[in-house]
N, C-alpha and C. Protein backbone atom coordinates (compact mmCIF):
# COMPACT_ATOMS: atom_id res chain seq x y z
N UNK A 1 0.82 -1.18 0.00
CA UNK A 1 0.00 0.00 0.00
C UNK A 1 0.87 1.26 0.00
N UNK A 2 2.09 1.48 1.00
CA UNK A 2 2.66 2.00 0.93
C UNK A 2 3.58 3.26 -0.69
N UNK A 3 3.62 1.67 -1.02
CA UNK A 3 4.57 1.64 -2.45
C UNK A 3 3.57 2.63 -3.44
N UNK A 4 1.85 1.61 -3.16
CA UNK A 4 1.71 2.82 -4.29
C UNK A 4 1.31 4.45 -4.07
N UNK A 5 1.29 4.20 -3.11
CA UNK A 5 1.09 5.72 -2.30
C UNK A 5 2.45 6.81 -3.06
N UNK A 6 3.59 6.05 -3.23
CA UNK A 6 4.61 6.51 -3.08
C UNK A 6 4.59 6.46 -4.70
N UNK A 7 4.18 5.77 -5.68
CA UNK A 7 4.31 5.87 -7.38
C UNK A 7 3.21 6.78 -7.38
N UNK A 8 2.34 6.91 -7.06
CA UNK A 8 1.24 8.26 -7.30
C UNK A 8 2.41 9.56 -6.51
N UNK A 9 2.80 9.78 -5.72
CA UNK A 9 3.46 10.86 -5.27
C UNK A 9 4.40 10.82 -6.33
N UNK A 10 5.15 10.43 -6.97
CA UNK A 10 6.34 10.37 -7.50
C UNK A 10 5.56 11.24 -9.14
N UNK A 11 4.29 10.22 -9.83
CA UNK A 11 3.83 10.74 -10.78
C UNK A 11 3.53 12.12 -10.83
N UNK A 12 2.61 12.19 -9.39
CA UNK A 12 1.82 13.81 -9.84
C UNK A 12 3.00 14.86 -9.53
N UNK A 13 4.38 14.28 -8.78
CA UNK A 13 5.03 15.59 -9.00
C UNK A 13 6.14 15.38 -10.20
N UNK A 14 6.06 14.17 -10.73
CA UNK A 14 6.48 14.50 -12.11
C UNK A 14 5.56 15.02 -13.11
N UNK A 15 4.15 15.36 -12.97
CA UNK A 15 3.40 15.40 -14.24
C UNK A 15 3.46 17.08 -13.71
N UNK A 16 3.47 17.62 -12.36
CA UNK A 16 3.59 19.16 -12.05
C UNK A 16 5.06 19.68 -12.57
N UNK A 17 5.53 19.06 -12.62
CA UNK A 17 6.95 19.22 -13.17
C UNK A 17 7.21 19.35 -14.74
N UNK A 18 6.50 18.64 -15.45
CA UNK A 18 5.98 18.67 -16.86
C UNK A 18 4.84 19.79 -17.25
N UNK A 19 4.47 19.84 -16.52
CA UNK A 19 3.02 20.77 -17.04
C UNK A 19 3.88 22.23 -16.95
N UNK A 20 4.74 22.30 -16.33
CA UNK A 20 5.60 23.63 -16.52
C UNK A 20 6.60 23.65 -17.33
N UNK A 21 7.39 22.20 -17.99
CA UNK A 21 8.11 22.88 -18.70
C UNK A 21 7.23 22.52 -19.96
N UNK A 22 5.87 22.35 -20.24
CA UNK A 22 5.20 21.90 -21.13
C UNK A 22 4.42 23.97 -21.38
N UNK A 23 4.62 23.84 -20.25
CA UNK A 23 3.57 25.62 -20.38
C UNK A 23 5.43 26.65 -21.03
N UNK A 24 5.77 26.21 -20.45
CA UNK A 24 7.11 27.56 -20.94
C UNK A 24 7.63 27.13 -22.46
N UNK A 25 7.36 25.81 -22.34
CA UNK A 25 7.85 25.19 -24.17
C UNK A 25 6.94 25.70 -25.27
N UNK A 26 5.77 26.29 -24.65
CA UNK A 26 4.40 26.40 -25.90
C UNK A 26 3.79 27.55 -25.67
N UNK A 27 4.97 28.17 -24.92
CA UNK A 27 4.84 29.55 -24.25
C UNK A 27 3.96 30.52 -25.72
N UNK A 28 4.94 30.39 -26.93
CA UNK A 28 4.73 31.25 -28.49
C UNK A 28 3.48 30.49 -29.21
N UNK A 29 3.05 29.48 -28.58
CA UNK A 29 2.15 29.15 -29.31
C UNK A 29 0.78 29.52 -29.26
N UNK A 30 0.09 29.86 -29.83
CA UNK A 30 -1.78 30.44 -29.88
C UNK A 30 -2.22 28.85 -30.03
N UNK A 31 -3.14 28.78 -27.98
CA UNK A 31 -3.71 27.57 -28.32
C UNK A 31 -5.11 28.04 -28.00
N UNK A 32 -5.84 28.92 -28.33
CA UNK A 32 -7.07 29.32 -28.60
C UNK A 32 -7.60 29.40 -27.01
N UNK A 33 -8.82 29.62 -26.98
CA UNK A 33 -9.68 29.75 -25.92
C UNK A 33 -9.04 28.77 -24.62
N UNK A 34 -9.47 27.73 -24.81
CA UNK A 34 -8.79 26.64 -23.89
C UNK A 34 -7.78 26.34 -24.23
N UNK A 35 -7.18 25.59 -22.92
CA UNK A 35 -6.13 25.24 -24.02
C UNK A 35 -6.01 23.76 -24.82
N UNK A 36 -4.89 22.88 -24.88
CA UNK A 36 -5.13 21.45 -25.99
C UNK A 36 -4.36 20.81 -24.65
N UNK A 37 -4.69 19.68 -24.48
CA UNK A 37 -4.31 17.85 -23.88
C UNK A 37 -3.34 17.59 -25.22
N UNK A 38 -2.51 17.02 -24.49
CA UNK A 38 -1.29 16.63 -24.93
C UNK A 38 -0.66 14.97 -23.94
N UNK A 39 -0.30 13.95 -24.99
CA UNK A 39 -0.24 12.76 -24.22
C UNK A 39 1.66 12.86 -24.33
N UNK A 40 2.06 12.54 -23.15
CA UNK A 40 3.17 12.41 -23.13
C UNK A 40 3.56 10.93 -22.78
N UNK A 41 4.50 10.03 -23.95
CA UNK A 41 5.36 9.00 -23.40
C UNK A 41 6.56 9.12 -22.51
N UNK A 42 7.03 8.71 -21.84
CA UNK A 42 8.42 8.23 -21.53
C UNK A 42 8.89 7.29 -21.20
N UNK A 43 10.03 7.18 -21.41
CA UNK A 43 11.12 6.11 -21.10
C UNK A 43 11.97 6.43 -20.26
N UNK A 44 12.14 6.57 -19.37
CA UNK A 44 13.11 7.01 -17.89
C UNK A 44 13.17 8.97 -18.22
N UNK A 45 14.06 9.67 -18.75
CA UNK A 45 14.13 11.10 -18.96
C UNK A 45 14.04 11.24 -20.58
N UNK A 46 13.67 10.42 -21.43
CA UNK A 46 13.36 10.72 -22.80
C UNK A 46 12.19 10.61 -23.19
N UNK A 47 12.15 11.59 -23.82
CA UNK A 47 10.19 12.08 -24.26
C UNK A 47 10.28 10.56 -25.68
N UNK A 48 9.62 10.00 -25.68
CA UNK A 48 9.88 9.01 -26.84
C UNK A 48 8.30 9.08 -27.41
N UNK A 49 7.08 9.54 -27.31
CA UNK A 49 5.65 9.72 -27.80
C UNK A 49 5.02 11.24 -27.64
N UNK A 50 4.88 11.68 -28.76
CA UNK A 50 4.06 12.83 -27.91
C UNK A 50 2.47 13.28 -28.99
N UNK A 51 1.28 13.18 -28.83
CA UNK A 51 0.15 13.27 -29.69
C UNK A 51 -0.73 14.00 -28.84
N UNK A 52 -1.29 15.20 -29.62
CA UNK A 52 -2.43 15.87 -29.23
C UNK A 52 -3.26 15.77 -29.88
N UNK A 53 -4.85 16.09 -29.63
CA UNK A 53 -6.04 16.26 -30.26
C UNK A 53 -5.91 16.38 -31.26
N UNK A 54 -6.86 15.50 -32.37
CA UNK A 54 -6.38 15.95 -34.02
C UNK A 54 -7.25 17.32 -33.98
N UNK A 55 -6.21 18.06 -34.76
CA UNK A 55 -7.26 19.51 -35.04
C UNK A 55 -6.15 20.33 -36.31
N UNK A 56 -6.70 20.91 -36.90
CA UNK A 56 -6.34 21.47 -38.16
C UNK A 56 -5.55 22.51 -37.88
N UNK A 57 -6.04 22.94 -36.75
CA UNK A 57 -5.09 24.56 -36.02
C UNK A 57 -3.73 24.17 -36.37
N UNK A 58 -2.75 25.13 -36.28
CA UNK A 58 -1.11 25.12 -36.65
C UNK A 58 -1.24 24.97 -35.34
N UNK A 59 -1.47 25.72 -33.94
CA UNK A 59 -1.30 25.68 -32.73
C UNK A 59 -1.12 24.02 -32.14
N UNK A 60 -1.84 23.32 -33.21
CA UNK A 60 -1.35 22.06 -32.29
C UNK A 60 -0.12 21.48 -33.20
N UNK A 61 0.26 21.61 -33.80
CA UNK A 61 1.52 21.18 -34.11
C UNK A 61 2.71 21.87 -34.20
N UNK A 62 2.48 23.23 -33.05
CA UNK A 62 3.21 24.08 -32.74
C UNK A 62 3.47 23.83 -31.25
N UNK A 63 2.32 23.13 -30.70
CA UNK A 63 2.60 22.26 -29.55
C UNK A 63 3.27 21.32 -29.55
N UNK A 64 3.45 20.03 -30.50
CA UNK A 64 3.78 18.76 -30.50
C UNK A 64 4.55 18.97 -30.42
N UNK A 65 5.56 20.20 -31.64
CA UNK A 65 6.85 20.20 -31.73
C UNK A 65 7.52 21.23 -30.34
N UNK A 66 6.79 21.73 -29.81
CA UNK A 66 7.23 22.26 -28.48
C UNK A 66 7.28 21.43 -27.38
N UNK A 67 6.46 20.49 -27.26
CA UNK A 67 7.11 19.11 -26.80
C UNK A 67 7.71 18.63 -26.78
N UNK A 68 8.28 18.51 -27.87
CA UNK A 68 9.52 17.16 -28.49
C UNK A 68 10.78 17.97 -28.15
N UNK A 69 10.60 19.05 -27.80
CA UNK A 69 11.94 20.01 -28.07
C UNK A 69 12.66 19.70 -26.35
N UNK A 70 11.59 19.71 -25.11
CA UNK A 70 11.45 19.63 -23.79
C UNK A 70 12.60 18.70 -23.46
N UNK A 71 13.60 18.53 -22.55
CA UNK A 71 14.49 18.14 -22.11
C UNK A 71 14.13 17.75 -20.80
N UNK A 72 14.07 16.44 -20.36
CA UNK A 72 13.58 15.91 -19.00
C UNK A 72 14.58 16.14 -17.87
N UNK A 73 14.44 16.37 -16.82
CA UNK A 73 14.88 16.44 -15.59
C UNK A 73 15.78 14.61 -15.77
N UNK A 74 16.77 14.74 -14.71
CA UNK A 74 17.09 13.02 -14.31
C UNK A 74 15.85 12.57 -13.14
N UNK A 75 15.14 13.70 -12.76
CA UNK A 75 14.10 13.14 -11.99
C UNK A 75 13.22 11.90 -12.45
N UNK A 76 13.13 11.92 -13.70
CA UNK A 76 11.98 11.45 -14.37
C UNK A 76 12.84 10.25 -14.90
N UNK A 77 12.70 9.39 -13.69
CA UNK A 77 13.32 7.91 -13.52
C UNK A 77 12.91 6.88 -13.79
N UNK A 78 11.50 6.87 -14.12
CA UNK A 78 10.32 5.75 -14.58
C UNK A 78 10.02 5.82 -16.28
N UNK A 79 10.24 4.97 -16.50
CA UNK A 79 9.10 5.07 -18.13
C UNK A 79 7.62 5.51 -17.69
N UNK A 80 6.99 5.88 -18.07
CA UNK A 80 5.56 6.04 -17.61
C UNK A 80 4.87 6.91 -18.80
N UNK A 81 3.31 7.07 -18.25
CA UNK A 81 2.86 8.51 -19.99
C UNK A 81 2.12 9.80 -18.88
N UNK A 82 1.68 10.31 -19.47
CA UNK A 82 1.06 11.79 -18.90
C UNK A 82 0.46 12.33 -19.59
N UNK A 83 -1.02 13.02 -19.22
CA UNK A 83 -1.76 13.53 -19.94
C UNK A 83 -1.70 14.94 -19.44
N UNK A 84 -1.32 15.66 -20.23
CA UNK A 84 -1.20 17.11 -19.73
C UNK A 84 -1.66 18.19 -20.50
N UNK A 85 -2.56 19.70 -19.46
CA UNK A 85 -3.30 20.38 -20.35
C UNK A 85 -2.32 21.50 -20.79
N UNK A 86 -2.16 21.55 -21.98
CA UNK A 86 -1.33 22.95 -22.11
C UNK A 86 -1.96 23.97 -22.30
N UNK A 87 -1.56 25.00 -21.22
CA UNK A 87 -2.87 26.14 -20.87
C UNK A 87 -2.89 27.10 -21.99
N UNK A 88 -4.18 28.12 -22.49
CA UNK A 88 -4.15 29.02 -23.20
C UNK A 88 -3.40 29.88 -22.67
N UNK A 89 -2.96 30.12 -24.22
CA UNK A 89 -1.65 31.25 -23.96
C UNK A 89 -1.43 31.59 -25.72
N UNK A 90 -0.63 32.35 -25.36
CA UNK A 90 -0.36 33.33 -27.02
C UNK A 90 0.54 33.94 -27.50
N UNK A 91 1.10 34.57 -28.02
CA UNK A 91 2.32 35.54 -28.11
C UNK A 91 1.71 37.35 -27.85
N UNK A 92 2.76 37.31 -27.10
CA UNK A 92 2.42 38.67 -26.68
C UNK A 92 2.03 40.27 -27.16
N UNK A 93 0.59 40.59 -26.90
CA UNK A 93 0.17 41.69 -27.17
C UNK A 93 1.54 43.17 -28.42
């Protein structure tokens, strides 16, 4: 019981850990009103999958590739995936 207490702690502060360098990576990108879900693979600290919502917008494949670009912490010691929202945001006024 312990253990998984301790792989859920380990996930959600790796997926809080992602969701920020996932928000500063897609910082330039226009993801409209809301923002887009983005599935993240890994393999210990290498992004090896990354697919968002099919949608026609450039914004999401201005995401994907702002993903792929993301450089993992050595924190991120597990293979595991993550579903993460990348918040609306835009380039600046």
């Amino acid at each position: 019981m312990g253990s998984a207490r301790r792989d859920e702690g380990w996930h959600s502060a790796r997926e809080k850990e992602l969701s920020e360098l996932v928000r500063t990576a897609s910082a330039h990108c226009a993801l409209g009103e809301v923002g887009q879900t983005v599935r993240i693979e890994t393999t210990m600290d290498e992004i090896v999958d990354v697919a968002a919502a099919p949608s026609k917008r450039a914004s999401r494949q201005c995401l994907v590739e702002a993903v792929w670009s993301i450089r993992l912490t050595p924190r991120f010691d597990r293979a595991t995936s993550f579903e993460i929202v990348a918040p609306r945001q835009g380039p600046p006024n």
